[in-house]
Protein backbone atom coordinates (compact mmCIF):
# COMPACT_ATOMS: atom_id res chain seq x y z
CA UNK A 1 0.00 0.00 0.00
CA UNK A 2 1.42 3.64 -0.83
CA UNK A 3 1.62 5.90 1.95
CA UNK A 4 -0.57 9.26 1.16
CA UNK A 5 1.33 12.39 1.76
CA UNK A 6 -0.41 15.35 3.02
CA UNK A 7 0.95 19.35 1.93
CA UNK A 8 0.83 21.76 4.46
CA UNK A 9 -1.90 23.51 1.48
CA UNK A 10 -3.98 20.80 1.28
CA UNK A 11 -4.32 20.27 5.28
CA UNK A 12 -4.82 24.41 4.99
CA UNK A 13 -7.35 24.28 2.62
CA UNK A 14 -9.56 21.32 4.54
CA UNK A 15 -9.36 23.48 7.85
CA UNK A 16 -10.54 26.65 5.85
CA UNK A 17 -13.46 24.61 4.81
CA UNK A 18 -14.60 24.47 8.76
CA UNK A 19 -14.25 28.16 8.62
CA UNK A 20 -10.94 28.30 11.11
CA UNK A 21 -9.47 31.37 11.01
CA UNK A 22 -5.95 32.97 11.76
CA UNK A 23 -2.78 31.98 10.49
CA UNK A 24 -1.36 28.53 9.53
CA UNK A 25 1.44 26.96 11.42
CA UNK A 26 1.67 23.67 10.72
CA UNK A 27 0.28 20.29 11.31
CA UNK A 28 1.71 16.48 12.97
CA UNK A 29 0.38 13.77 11.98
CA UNK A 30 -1.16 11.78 15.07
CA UNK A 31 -0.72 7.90 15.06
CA UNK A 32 -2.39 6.87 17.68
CA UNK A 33 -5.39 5.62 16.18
CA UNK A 34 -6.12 2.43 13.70
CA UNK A 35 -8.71 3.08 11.44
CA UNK A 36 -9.37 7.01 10.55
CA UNK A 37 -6.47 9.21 9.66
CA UNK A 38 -5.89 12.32 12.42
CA UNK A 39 -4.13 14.97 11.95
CA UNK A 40 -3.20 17.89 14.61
CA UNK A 41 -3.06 21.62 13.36
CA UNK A 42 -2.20 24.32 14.65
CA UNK A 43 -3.15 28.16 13.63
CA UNK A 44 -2.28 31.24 15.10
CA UNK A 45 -5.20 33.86 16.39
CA UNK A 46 -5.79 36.38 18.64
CA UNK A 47 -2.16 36.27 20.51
CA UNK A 48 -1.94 32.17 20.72
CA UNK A 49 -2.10 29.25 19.28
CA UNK A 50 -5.15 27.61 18.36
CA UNK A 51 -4.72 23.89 17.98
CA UNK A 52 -7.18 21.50 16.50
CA UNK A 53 -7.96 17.87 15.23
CA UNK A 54 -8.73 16.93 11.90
CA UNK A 55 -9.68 13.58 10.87
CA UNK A 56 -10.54 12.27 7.43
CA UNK A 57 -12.65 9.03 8.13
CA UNK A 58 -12.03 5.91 7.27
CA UNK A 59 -15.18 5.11 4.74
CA UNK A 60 -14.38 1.38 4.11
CA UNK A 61 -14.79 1.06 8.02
CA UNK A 62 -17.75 2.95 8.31
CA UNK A 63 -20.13 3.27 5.38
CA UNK A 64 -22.14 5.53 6.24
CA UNK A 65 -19.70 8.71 7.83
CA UNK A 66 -23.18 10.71 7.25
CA UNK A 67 -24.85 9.15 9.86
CA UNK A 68 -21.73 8.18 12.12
CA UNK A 69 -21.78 12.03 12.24
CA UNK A 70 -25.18 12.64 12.44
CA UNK A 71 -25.09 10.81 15.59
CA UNK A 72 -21.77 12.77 16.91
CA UNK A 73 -23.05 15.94 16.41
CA UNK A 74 -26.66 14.76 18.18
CA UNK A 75 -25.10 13.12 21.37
CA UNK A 76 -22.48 16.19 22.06
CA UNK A 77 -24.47 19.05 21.77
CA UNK A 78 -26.97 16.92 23.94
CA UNK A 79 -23.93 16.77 26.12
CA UNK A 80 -22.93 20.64 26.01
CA UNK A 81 -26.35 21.86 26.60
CA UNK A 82 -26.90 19.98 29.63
CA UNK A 83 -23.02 21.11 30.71
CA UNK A 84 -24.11 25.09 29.83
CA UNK A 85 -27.16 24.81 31.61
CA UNK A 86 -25.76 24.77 34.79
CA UNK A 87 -23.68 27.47 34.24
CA UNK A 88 -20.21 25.92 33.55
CA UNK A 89 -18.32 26.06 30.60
CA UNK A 90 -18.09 22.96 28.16
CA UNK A 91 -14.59 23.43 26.62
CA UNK A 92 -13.09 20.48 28.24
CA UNK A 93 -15.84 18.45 29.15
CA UNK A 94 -17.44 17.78 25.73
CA UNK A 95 -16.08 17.49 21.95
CA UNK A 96 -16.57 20.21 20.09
CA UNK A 97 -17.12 19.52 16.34
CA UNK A 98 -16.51 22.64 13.91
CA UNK A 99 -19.70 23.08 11.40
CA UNK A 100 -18.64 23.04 7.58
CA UNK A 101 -19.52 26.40 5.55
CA UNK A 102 -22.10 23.93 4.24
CA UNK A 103 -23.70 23.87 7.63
CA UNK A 104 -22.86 20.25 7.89
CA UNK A 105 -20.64 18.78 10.46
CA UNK A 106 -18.37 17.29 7.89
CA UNK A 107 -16.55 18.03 4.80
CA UNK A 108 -16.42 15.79 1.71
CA UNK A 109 -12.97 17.13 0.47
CA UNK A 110 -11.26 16.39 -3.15
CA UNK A 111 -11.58 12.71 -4.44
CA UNK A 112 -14.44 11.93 -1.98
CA UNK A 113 -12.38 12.23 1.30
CA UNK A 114 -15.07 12.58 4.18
CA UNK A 115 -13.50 15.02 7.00
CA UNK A 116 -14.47 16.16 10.24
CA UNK A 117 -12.69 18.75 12.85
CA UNK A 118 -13.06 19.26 16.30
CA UNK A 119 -10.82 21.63 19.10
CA UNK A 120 -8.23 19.53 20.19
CA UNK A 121 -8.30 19.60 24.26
CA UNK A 122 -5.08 20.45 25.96
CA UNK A 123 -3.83 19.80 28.45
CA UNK A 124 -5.09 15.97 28.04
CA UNK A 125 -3.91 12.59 27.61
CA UNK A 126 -4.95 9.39 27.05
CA UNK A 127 -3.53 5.85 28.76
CA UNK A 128 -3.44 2.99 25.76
CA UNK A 129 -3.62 0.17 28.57
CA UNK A 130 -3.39 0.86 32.21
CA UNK A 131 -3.49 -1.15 35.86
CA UNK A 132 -3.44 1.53 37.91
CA UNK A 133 -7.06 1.35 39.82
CA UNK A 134 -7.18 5.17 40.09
CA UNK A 135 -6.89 5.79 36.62
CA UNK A 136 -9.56 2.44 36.07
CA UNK A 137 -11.87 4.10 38.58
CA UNK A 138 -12.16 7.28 36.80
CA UNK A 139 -12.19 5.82 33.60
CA UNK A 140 -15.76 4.17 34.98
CA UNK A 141 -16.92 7.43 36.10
CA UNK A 142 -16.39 8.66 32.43
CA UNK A 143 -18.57 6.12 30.91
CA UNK A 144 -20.42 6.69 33.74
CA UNK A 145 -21.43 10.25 33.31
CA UNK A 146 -21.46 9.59 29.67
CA UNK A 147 -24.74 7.39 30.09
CA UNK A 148 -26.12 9.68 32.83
CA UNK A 149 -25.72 13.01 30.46
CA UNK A 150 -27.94 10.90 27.78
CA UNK A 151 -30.31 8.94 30.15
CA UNK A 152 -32.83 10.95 28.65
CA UNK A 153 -31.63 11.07 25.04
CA UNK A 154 -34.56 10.21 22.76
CA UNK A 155 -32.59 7.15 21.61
CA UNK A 156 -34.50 6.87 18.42
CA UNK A 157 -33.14 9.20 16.54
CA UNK A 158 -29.57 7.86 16.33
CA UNK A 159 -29.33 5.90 13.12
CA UNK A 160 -28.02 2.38 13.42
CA UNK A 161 -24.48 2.55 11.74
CA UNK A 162 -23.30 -1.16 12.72
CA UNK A 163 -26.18 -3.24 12.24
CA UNK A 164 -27.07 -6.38 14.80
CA UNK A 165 -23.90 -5.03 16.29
CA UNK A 166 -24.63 -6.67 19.81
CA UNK A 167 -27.25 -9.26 18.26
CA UNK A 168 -25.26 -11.94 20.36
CA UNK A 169 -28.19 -15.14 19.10
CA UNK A 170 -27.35 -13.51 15.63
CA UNK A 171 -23.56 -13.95 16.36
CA UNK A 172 -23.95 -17.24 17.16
CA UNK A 173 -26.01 -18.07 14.54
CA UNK A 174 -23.27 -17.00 11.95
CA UNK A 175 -20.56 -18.87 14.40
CA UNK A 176 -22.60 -21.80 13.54
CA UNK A 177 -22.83 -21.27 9.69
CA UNK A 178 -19.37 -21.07 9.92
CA UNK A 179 -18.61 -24.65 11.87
CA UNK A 180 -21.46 -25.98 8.81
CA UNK A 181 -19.89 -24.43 6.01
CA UNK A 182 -15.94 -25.24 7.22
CA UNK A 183 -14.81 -23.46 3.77
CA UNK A 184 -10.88 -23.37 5.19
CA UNK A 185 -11.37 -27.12 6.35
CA UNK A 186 -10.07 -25.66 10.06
CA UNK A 187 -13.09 -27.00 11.89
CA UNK A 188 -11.99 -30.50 12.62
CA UNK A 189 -8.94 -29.12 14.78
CA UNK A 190 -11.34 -27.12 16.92
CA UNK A 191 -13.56 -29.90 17.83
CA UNK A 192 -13.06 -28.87 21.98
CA UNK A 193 -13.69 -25.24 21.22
CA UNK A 194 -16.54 -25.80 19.28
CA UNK A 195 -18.52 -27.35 22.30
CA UNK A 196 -17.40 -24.95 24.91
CA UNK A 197 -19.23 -22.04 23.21
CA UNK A 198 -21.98 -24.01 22.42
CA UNK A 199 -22.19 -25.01 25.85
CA UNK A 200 -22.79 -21.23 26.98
CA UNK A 201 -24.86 -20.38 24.41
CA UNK A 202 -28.16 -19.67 26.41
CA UNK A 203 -26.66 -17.54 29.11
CA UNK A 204 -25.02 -15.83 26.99
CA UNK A 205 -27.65 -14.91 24.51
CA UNK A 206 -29.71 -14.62 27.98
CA UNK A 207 -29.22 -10.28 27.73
CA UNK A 208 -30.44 -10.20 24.10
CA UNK A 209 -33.71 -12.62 24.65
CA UNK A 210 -34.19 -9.51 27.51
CA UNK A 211 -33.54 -7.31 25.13
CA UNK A 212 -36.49 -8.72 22.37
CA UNK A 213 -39.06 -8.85 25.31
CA UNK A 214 -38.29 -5.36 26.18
CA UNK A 215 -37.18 -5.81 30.04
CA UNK A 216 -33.99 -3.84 29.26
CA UNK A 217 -34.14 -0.69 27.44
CA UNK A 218 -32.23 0.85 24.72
CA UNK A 219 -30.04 3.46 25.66
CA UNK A 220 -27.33 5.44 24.16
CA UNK A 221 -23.93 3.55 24.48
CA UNK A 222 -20.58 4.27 23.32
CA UNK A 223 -19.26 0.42 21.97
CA UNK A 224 -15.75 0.93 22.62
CA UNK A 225 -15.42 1.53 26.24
CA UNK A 226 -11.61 1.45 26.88
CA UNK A 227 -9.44 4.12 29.13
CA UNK A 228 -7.81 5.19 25.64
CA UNK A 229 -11.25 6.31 24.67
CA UNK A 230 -11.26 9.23 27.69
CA UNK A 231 -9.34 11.77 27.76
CA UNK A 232 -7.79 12.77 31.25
CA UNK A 233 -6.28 16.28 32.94
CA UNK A 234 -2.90 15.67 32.62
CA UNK A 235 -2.28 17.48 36.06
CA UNK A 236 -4.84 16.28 38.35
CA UNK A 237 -5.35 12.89 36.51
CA UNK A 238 -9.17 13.33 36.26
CA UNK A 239 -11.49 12.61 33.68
CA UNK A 240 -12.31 15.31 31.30
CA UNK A 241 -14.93 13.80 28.67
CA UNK A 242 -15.39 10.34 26.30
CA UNK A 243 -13.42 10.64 22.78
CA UNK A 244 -13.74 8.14 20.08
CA UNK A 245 -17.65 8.34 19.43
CA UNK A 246 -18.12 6.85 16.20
CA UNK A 247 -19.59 3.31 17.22
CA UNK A 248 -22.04 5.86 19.46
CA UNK A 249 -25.72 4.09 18.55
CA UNK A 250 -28.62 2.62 20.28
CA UNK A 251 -27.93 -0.28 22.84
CA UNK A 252 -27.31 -1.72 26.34
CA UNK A 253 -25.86 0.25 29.63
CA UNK A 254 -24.57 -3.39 29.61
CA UNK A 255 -23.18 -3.54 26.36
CA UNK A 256 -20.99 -0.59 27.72
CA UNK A 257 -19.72 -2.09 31.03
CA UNK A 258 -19.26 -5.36 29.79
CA UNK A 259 -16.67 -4.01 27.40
CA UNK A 260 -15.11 -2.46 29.31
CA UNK A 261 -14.32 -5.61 32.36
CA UNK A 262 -14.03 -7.56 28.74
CA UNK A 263 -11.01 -5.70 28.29
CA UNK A 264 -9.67 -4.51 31.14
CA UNK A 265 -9.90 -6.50 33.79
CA UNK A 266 -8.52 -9.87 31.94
CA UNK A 267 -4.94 -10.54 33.72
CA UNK A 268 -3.88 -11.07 30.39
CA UNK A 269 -4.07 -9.39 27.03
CA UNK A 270 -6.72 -10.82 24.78
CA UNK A 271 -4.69 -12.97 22.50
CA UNK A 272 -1.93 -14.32 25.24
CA UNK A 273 -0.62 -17.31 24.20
CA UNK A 274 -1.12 -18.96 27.83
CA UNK A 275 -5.28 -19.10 28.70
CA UNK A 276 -4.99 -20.91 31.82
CA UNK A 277 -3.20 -17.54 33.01
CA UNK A 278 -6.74 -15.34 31.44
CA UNK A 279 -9.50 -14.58 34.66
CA UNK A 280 -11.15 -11.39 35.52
CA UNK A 281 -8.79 -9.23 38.20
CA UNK A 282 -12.15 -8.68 40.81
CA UNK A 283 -10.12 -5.47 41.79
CA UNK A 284 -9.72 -3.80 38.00
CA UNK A 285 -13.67 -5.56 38.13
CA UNK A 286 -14.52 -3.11 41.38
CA UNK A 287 -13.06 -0.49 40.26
CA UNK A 288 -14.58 0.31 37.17
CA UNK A 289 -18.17 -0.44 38.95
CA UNK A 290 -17.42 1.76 41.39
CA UNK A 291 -16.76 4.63 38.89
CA UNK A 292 -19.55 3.72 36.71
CA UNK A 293 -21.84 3.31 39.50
CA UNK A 294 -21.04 6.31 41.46
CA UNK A 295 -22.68 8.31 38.25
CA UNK A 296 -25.59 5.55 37.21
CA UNK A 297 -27.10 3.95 40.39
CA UNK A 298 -29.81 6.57 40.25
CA UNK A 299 -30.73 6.27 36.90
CA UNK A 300 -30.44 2.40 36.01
CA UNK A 301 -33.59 0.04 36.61
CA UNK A 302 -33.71 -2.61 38.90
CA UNK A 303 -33.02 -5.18 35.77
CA UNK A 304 -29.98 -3.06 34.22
CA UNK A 305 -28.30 -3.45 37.52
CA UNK A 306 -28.84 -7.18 38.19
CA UNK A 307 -27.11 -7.79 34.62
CA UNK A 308 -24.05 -5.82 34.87
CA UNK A 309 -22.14 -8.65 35.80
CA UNK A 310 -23.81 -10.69 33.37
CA UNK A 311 -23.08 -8.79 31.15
CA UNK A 312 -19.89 -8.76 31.10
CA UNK A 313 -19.58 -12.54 30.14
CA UNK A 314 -21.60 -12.25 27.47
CA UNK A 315 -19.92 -9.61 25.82
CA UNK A 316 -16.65 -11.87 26.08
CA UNK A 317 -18.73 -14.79 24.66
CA UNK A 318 -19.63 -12.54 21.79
CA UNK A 319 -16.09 -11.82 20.74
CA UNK A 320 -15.41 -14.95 21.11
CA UNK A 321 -17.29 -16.56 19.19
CA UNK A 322 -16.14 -13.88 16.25
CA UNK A 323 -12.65 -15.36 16.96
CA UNK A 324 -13.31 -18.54 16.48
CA UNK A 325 -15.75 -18.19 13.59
CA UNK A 326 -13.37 -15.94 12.10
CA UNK A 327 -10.89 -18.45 12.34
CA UNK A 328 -12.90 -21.26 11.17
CA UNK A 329 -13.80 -19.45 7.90
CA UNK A 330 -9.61 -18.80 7.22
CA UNK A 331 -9.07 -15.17 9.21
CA UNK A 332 -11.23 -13.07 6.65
CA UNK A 333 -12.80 -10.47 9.27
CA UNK A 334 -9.85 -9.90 12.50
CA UNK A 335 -6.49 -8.95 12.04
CA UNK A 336 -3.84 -11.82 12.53
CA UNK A 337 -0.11 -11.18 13.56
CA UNK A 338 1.23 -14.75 14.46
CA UNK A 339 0.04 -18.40 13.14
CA UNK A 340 -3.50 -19.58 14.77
CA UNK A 341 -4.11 -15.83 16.09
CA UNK A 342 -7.83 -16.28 16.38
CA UNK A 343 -7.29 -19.43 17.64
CA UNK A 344 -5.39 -17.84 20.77
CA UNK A 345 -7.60 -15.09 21.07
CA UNK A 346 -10.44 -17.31 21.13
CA UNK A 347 -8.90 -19.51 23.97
CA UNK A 348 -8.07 -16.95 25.94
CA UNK A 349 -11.82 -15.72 25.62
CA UNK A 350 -13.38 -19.07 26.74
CA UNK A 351 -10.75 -19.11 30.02
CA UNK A 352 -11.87 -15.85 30.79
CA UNK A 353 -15.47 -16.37 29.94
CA UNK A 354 -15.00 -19.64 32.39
CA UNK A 355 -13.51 -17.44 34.98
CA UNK A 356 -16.91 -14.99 35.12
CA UNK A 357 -18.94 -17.72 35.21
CA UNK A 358 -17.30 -18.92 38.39
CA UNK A 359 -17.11 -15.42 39.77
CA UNK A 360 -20.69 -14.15 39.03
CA UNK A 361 -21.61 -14.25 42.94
CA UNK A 362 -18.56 -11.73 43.66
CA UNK A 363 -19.18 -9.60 40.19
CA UNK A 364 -22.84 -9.44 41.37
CA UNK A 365 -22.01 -8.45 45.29
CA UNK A 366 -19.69 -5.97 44.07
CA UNK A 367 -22.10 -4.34 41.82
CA UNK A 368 -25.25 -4.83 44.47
CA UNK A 369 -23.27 -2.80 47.01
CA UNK A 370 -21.87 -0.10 44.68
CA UNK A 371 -25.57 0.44 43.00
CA UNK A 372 -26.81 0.37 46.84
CA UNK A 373 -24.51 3.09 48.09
CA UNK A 374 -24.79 5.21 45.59
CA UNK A 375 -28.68 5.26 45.07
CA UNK A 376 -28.80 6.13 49.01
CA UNK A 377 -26.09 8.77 48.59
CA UNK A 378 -28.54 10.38 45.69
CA UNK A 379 -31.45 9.71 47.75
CA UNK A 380 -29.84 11.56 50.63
């Protein structure tokens, strides 16, 4: 693949589109992320520098950027209003997207490009993987107050930009097309693995039949609910607002802390090459409840609470069972770095999945007494 190069012009020329003003400096490309391409640029106004982010999204990933930023520009000036309304300022605490002369909130630039630009927040910074509890804690209050600032959102007007995203029966229905169909002949290795999914197929499809029969409601929910996805005050080391938003659509509070524990609170990276070492940490676990907690007790239902913990082994069944179906089919959808990638990943998965399961009395005390002390400290 040729690597695109960027002019200092053309970068110019996009920004001028969002009507920034002032003089151009110049602009770094950031490289942080995996799927759009970010830029950071920086113009000169009023006596300072003005910095801000520019990203030209990635439209094989997401195939409808309309509606990814439809949905954006809904959910953060949800966000600002209710932040302006009691009288503090929103800079830090909320994206801020710049509107297009077009009055859109994007730009489709030369050859179809599809850009978007928002102020960049300093004094921030973002932790790629972290086990420090503090950090964990706060990254649950993010979340947290991310769900309680749209509690009220009226959920059906995002647009639904992943499709049967968290459809887990639908998942396993195309896990089992996969085992039918065996088109890479890989099937026959994975006899064991095979089973053990099966085997907790109905608990964890359990959320989405609660789903269909409407005893859990949709909410707003982020989908990608790792600490790299907040952004945190570099001095004090507190939360400052939820970045990443374009997987931002209709779904489970669940769907959102189950991620989360998913990833986080494994002792071991998702595709370690030694599963009998994968659990959930109970700590990292009670942590991130009681950050999330200390900003949701009030407004979950009775229901939403009793399936956090849940919750969080289905969403690791999920995956999972994209691993392995992935696999099965010849590695078509996921990445792969090493021989059998999907394989490990997918072992890993069922060890922690395994480890839940056996831990669902602690997962559920710990979330029990966070939801309890925090729904008398708002009663209060």
């Amino acid at each position: 693949m040729i690597k695109e190069t960027f002019t200092n012009n053309f970068i110019e020329d996009i920004c001028r589109e969002f009507g920034i003003e002032g003089d151009f400096k110049y602009f770094e490309t950031l490289t942080n992320g995996h799927i759009n391409t970010s830029f950071k640029v920086y113009f000169y106004r009023d006596g300072e520098m003005k910095d801000y982010c520019l990203q030209r999204i990635n439209s094989y990933v997401f195939k409808n950027p309309q509606a990814v930023m439809e949905n954006i520009s809904n959910v953060t000036e949800y966000i600002r209003d209710k932040i302006k309304a009691t009288g503090v300022t929103a800079k830090r605490s909320v994206l801020h997207f710049q509107s297009a002369t077009s009055g859109k909130y994007y730009y489709v630039g030369p050859n179809g490009g599809f850009w978007r630009c928002s102020r960049y927040i300093d004094g921030s910074e973002t932790y790629n993987e972290t086990d420090n509890l503090g950090i964990i804690e706060e990254t649950g209050r993010a979340f947290g107050d991310f769900q309680l600032k749209l509690a009220d959102f009226p959920v059906k007007k995002l647009n639904i930009t992943i499709p049967h995203f968290h459809n887990t029966i639908m998942r396993y229905e195309a896990f089992g097309e996969a085992v039918k169909n065996d088109e890479a002949h890989r099937a026959g290795g994975v006899e064991a693995e095979i089973g053990q999914y099966r085997a907790l197929e109905e608990t964890a499809t359990e959320m989405y039949k609660m789903q269909r029969r409407g005893e859990l409601p949709l909410k707003v929910t982020h989908n990608d609910t790792k600490c790299n996805n907040v952004l945190f005050d570099k001095i004090t080391g507190e939360y400052l607002c939820v970045i990443d938003l374009d997987t931002v659509m209709p779904g489970l509070v669940g769907h959102d802390f189950g991620d989360a524990i998913r990833f986080a609170a494994n002792f071991v990276e998702e595709d370690c090459d030694h599963p009998e070492k994968a659990g959930v940490n109970l700590n990292i676990f009670w942590a991130f409840a009681e950050g999330f907690l200390k900003k949701t007790a009030a407004s979950l239902t009775k229901t939403e609470v009793d399936t956090l913990a849940l919750s969080c082994f289905a969403l690791t069944c999920e995956l999972a069972t994209r691993f392995l179906a992935d696999y099965i089919v010849g590695d078509k959808y996921f990445k792969v770095k090493k021989p059998q990638h999907n394989l490990v990943r997918t072992r890993c998965q069922v060890a922690l999945a395994k480890d839940m399961l056996n831990k669902m009395d602690a997962m559920n005390a710990i979330v029990q007494d966070c939801a309890r002390r925090y729904k008398e400290t708002e009663n209060a």
